[in-house]
Structure formats: C-alpha cells, structure tokens
PDB file of N, CA and C in Angstrom:
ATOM      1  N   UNK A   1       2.813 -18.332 -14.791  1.00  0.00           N
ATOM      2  CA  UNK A   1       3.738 -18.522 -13.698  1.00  0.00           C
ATOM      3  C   UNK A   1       3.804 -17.259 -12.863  1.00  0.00           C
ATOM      4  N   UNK A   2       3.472 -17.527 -11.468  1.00  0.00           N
ATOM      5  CA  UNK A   2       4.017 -16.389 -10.452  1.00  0.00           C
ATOM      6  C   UNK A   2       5.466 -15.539 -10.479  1.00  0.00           C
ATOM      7  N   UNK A   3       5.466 -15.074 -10.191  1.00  0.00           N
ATOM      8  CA  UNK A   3       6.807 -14.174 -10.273  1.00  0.00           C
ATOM      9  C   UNK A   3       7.557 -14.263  -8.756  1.00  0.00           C
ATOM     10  N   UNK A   4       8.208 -14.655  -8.257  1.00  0.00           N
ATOM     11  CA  UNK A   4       8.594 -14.599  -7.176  1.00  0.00           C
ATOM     12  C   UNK A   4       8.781 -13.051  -5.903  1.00  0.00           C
ATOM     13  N   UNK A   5       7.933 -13.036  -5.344  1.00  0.00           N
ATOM     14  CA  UNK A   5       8.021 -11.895  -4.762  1.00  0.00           C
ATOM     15  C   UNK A   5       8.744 -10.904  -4.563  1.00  0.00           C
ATOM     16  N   UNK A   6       9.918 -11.616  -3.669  1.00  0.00           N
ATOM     17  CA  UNK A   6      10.843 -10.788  -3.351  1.00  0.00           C
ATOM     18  C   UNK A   6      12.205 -11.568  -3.208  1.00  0.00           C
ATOM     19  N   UNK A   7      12.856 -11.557  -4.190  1.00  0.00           N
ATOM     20  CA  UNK A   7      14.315 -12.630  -4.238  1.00  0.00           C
ATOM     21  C   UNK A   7      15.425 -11.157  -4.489  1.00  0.00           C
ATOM     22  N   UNK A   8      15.634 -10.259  -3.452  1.00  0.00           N
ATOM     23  CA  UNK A   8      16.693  -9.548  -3.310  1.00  0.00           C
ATOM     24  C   UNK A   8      16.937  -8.006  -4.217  1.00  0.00           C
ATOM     25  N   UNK A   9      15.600  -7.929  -4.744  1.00  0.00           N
ATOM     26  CA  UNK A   9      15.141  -7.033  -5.479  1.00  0.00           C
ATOM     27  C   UNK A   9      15.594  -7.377  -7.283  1.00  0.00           C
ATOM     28  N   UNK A  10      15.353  -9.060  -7.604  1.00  0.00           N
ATOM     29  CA  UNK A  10      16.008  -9.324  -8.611  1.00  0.00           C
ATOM     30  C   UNK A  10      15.037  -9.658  -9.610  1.00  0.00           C
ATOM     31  N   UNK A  11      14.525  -9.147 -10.661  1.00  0.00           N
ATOM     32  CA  UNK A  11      13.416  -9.600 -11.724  1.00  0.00           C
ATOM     33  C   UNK A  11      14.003 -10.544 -12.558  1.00  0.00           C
ATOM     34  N   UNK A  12      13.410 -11.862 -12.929  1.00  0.00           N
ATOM     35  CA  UNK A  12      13.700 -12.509 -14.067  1.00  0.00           C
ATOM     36  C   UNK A  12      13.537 -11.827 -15.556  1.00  0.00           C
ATOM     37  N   UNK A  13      14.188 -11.992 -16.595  1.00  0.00           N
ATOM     38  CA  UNK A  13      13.210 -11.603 -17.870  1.00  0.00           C
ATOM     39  C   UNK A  13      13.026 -12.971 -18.954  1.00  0.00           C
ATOM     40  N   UNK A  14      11.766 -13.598 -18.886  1.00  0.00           N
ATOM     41  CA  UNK A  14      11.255 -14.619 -19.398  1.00  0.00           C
ATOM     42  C   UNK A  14      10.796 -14.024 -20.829  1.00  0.00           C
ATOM     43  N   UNK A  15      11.663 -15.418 -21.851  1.00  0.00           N
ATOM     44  CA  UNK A  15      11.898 -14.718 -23.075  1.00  0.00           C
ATOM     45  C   UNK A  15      12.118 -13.448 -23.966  1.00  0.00           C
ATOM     46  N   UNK A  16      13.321 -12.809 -23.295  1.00  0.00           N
ATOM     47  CA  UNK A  16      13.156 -12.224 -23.973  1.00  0.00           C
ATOM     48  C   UNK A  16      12.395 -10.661 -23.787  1.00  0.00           C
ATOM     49  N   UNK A  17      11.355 -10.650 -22.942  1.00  0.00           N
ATOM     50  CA  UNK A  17      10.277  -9.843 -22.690  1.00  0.00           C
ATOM     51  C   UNK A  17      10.400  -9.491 -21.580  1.00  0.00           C
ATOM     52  N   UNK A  18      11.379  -7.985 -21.901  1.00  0.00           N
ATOM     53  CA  UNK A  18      11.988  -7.621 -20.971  1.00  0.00           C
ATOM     54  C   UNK A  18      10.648  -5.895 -20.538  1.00  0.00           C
ATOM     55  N   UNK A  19       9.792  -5.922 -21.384  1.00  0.00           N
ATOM     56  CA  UNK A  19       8.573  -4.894 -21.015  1.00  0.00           C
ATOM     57  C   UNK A  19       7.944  -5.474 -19.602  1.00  0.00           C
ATOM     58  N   UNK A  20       7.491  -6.911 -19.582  1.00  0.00           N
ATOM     59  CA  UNK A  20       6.801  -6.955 -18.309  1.00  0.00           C
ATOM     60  C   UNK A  20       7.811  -7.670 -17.079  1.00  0.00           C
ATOM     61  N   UNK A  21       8.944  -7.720 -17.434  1.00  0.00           N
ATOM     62  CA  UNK A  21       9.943  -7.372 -16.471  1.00  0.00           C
ATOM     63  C   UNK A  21       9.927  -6.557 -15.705  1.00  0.00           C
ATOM     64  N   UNK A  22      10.224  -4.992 -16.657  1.00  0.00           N
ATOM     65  CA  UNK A  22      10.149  -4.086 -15.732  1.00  0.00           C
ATOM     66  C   UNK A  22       8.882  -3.369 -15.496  1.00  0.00           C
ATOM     67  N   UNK A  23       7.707  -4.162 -15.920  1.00  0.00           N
ATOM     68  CA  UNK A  23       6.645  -3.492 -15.376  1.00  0.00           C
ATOM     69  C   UNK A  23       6.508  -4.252 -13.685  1.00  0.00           C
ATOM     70  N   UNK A  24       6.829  -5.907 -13.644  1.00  0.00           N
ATOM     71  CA  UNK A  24       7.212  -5.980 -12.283  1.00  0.00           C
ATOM     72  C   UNK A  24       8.238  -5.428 -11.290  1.00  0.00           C
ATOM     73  N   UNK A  25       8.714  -5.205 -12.006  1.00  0.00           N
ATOM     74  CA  UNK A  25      10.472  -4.116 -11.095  1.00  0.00           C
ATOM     75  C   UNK A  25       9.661  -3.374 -11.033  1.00  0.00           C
ATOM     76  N   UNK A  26       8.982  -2.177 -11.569  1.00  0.00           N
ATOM     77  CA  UNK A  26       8.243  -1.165 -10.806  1.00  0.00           C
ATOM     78  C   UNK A  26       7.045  -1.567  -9.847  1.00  0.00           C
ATOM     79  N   UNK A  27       6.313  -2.386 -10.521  1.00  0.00           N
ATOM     80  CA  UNK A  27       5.402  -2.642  -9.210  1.00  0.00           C
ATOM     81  C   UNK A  27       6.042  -3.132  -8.288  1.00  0.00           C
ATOM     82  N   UNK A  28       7.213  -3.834  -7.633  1.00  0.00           N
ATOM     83  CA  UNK A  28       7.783  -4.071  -6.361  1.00  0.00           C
ATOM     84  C   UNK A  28       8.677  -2.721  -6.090  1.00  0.00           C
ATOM     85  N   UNK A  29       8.979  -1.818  -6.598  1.00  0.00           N
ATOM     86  CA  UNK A  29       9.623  -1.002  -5.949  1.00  0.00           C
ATOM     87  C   UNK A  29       8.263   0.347  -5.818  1.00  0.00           C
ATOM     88  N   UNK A  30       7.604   0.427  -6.053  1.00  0.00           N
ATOM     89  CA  UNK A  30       6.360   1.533  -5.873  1.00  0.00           C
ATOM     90  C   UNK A  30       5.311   0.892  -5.041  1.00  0.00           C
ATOM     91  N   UNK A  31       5.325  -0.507  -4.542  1.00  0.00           N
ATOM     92  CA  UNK A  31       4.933  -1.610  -2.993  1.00  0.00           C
ATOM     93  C   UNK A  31       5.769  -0.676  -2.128  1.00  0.00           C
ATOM     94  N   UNK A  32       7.248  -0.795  -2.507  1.00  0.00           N
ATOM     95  CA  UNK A  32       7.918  -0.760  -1.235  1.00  0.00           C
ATOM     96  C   UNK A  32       8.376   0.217  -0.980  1.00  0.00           C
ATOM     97  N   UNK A  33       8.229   1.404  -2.025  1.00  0.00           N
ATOM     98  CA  UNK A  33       7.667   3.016  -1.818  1.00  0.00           C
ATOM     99  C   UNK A  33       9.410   3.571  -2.447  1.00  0.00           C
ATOM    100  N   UNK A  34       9.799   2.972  -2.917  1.00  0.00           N
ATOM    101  CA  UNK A  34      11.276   3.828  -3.573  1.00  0.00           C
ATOM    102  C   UNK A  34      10.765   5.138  -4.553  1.00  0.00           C
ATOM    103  N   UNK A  35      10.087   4.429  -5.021  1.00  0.00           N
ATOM    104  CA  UNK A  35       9.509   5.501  -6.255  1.00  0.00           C
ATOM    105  C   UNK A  35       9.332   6.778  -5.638  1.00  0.00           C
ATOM    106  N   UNK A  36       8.138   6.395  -4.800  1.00  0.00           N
ATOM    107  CA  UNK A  36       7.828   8.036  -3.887  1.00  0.00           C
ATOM    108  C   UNK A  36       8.781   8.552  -3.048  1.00  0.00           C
ATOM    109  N   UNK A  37       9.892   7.928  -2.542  1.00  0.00           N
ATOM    110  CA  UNK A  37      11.005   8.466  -2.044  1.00  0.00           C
ATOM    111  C   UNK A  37      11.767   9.111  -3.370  1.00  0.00           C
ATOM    112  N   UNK A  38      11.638   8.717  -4.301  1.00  0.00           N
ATOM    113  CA  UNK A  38      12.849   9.182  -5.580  1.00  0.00           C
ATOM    114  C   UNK A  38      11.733  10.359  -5.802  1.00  0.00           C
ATOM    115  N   UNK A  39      10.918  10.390  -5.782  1.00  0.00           N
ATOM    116  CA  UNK A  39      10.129  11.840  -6.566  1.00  0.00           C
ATOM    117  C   UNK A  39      10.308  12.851  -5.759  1.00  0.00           C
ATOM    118  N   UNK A  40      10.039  13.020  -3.910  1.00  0.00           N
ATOM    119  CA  UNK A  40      10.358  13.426  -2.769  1.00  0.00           C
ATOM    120  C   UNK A  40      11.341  14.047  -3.242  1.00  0.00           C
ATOM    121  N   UNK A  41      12.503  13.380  -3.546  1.00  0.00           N
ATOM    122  CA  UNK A  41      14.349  13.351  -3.250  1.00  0.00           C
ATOM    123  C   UNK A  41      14.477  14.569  -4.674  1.00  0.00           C
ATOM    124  N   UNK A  42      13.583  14.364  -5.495  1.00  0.00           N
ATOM    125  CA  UNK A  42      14.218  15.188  -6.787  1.00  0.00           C
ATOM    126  C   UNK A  42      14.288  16.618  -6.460  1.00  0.00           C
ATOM    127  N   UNK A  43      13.611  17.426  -5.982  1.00  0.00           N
ATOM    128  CA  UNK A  43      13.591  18.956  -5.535  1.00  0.00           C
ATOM    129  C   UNK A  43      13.404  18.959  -3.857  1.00  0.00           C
ATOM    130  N   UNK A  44      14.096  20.578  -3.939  1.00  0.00           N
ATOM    131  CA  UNK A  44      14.532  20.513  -2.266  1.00  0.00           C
ATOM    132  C   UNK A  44      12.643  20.829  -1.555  1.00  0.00           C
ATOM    133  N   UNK A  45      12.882  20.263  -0.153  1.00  0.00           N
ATOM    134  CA  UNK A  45      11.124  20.187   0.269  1.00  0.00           C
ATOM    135  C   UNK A  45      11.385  20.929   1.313  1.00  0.00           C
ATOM    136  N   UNK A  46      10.336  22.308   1.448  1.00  0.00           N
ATOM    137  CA  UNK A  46      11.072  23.510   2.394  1.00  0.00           C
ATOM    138  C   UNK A  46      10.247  22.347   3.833  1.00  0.00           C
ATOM    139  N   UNK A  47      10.903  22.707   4.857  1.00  0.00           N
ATOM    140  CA  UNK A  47      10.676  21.984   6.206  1.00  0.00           C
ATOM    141  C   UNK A  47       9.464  22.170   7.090  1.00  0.00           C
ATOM    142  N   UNK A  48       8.482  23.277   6.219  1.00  0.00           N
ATOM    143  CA  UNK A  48       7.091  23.430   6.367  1.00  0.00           C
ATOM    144  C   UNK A  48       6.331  22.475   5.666  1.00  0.00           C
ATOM    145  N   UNK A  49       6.886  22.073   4.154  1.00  0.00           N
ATOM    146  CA  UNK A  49       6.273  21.412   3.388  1.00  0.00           C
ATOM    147  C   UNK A  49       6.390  19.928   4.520  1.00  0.00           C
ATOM    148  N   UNK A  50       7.659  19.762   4.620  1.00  0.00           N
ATOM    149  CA  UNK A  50       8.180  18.189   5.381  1.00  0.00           C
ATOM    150  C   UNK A  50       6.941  17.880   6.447  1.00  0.00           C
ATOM    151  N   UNK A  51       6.897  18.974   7.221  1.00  0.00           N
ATOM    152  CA  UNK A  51       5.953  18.774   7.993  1.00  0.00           C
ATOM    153  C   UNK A  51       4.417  18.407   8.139  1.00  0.00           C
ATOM    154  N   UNK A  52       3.637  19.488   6.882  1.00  0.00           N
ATOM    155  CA  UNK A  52       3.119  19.258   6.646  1.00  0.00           C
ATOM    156  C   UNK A  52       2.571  17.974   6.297  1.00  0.00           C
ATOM    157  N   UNK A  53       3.428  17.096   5.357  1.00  0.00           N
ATOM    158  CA  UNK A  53       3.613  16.096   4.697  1.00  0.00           C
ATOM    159  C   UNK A  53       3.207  14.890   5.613  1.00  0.00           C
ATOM    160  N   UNK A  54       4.507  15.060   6.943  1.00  0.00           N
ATOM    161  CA  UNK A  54       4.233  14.043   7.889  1.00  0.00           C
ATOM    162  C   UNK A  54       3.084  14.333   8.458  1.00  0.00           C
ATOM    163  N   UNK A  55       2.599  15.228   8.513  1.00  0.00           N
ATOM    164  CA  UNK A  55       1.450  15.182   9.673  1.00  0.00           C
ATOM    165  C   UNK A  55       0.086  14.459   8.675  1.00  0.00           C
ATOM    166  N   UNK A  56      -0.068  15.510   7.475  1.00  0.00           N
ATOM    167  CA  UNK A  56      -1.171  14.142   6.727  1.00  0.00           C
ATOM    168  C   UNK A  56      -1.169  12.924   6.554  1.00  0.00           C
ATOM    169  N   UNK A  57       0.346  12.234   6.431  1.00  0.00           N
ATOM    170  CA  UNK A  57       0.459  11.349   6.339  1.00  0.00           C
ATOM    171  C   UNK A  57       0.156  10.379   7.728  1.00  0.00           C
ATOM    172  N   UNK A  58       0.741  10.578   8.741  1.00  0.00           N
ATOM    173  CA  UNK A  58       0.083  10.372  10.045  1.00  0.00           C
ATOM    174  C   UNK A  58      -1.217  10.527   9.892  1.00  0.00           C
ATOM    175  N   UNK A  59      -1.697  11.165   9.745  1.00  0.00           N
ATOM    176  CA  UNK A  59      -3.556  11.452   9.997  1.00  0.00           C
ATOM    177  C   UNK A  59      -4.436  10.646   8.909  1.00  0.00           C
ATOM    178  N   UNK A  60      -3.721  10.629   8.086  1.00  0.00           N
ATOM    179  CA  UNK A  60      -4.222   9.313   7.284  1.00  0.00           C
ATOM    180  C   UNK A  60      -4.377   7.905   7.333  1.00  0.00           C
ATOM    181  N   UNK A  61      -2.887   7.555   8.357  1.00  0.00           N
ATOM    182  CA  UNK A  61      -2.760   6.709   8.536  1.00  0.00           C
ATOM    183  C   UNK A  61      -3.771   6.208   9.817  1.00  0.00           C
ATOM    184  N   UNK A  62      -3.918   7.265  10.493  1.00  0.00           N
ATOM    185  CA  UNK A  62      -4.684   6.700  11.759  1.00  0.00           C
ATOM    186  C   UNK A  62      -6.271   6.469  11.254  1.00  0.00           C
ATOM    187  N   UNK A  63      -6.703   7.576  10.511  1.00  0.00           N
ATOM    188  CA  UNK A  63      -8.124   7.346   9.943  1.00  0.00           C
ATOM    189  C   UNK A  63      -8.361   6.191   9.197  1.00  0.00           C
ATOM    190  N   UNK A  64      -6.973   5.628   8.228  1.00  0.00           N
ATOM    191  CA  UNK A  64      -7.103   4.198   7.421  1.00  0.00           C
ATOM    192  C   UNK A  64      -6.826   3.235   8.697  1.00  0.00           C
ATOM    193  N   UNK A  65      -6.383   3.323   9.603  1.00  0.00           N
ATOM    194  CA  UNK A  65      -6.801   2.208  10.675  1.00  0.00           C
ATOM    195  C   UNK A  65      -8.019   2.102  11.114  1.00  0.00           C
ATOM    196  N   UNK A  66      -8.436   3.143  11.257  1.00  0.00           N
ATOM    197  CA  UNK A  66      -9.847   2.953  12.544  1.00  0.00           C
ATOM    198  C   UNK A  66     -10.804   2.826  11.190  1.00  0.00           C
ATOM    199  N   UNK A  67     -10.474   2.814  10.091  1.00  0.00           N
ATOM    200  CA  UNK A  67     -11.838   2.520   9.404  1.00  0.00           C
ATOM    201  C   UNK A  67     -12.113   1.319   8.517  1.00  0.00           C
ATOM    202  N   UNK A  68     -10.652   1.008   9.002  1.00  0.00           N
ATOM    203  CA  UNK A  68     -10.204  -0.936   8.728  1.00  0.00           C
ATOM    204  C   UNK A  68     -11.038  -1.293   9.812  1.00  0.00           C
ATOM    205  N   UNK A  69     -10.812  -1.225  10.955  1.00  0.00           N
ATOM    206  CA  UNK A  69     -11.383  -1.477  12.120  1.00  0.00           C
ATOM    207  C   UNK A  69     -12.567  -1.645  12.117  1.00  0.00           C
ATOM    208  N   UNK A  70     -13.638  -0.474  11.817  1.00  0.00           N
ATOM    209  CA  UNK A  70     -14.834  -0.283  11.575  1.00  0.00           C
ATOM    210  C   UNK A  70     -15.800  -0.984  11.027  1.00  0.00           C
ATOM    211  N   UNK A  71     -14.408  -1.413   9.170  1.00  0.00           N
ATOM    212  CA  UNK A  71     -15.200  -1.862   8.400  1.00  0.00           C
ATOM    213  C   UNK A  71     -15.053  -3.803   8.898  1.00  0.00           C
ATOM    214  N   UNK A  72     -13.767  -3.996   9.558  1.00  0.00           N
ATOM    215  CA  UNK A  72     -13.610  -5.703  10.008  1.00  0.00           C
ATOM    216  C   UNK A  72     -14.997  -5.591  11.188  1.00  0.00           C
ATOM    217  N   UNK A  73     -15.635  -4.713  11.878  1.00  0.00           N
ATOM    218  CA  UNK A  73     -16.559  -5.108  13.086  1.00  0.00           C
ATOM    219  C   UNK A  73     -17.867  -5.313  12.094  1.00  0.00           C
ATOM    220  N   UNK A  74     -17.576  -4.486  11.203  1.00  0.00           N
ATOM    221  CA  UNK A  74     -18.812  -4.887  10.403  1.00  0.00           C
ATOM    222  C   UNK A  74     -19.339  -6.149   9.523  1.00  0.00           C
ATOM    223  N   UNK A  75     -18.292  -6.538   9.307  1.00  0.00           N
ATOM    224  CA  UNK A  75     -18.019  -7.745   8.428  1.00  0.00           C
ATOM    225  C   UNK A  75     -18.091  -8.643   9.411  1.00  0.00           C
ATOM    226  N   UNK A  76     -17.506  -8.816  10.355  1.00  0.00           N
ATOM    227  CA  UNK A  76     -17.447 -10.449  11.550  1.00  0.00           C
ATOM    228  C   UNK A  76     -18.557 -10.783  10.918  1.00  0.00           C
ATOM    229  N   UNK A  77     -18.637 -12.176  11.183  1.00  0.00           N
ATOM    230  CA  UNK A  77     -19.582 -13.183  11.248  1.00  0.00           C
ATOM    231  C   UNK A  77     -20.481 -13.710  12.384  1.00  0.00           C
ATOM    232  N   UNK A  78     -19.782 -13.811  13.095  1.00  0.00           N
ATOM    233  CA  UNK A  78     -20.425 -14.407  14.368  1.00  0.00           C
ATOM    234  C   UNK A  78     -21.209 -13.372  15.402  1.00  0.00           C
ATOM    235  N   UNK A  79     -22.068 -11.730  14.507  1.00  0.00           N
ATOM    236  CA  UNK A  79     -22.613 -11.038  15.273  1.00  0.00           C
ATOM    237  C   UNK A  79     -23.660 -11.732  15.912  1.00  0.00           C
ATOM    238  N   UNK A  80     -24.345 -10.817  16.866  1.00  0.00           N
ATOM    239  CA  UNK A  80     -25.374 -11.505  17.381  1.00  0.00           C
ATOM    240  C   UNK A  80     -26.434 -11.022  16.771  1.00  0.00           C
ATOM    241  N   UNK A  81     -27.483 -11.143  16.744  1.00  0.00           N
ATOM    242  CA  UNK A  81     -28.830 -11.035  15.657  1.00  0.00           C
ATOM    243  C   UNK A  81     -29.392 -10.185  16.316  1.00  0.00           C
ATOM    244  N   UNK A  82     -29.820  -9.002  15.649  1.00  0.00           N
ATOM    245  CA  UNK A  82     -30.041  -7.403  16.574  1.00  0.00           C
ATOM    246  C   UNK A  82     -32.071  -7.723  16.816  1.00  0.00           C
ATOM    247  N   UNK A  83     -32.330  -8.727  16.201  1.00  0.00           N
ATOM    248  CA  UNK A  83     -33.854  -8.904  15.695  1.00  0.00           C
ATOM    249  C   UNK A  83     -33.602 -10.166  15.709  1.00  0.00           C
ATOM    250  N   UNK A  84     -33.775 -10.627  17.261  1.00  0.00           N
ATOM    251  CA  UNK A  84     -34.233 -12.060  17.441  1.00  0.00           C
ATOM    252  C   UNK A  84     -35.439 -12.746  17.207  1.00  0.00           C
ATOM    253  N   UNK A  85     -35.730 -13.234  15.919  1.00  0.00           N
ATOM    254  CA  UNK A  85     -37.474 -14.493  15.641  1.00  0.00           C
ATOM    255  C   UNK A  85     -37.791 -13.592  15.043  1.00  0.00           C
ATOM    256  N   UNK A  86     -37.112 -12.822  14.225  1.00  0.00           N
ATOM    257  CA  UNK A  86     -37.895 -12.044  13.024  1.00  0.00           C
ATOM    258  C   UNK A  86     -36.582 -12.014  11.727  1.00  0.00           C
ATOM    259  N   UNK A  87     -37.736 -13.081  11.069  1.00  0.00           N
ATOM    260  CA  UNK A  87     -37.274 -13.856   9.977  1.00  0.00           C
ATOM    261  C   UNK A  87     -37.874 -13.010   8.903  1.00  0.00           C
TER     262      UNK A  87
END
C-alpha cells in the first residue's frame, strides 16, 4: 500500500510498525527540506558563511536548470535526422 503523500504532515503507523513510520516522516520532511533547515538552525552561521551559502546554492541551482534543459533537448524525440538515407 502507498502511503499517502501529504495529508497535513500526518504518518499512519500500520501495525504496530512504528520504524517505517518514521522512516516515512523523515523522508517527507528531508523532501520538504525541514531537516536541512534544523541542522542550519543548530549553530550560529557567521553572515559570510550565509552568503556564501546562498550564492552556491543559487549557482547550483541555475547550472541544475540549464543542464535539465540540455539533457530534455537531448532526449526529444521528434529530432530531425542529422544523416539523412544513411541507414
């Protein structure tokens, strides 16, 4: 049985078996990034670090776009055949 995605941040525990309960409670809250906010939050982050932080994170993010991008132009289907009648 599926687990229901997202019902208000609420895990069932089916029989009893409350281990892969919260192994789903963590995988939906480390999806939706609490975790890495709680590790962040535990020690103070000097405002060089902050920065730092955002800016890789930005620059990551733009490089994991354009190479989504890259890799979806590569994948299409409907290219045109670079070597037309050579089979």
């Amino acid at each position: 049985m599926r687990h229901a995605y997202f019902i208000s941040r609420t895990v069932l525990v089916q029989n009893n078996n409350v281990d892969s309960a919260f192994r789903v409670l963590n995988r939906i809250m480390g999806r939706e990034g609490y975790l890495e906010q709680w590790r962040r939050s535990r020690f103070y982050e000097k405002p060089t670090q902050v920065r730092r932080r955002v800016n890789y994170e930005r620059c990551k993010s733009l490089y994991d776009e354009d190479m989504d991008r890259k890799i979806q132009f590569l994948l299409r289907k409907n290219r045109v055949d670079p070597f037309p009648g050579c089979n």
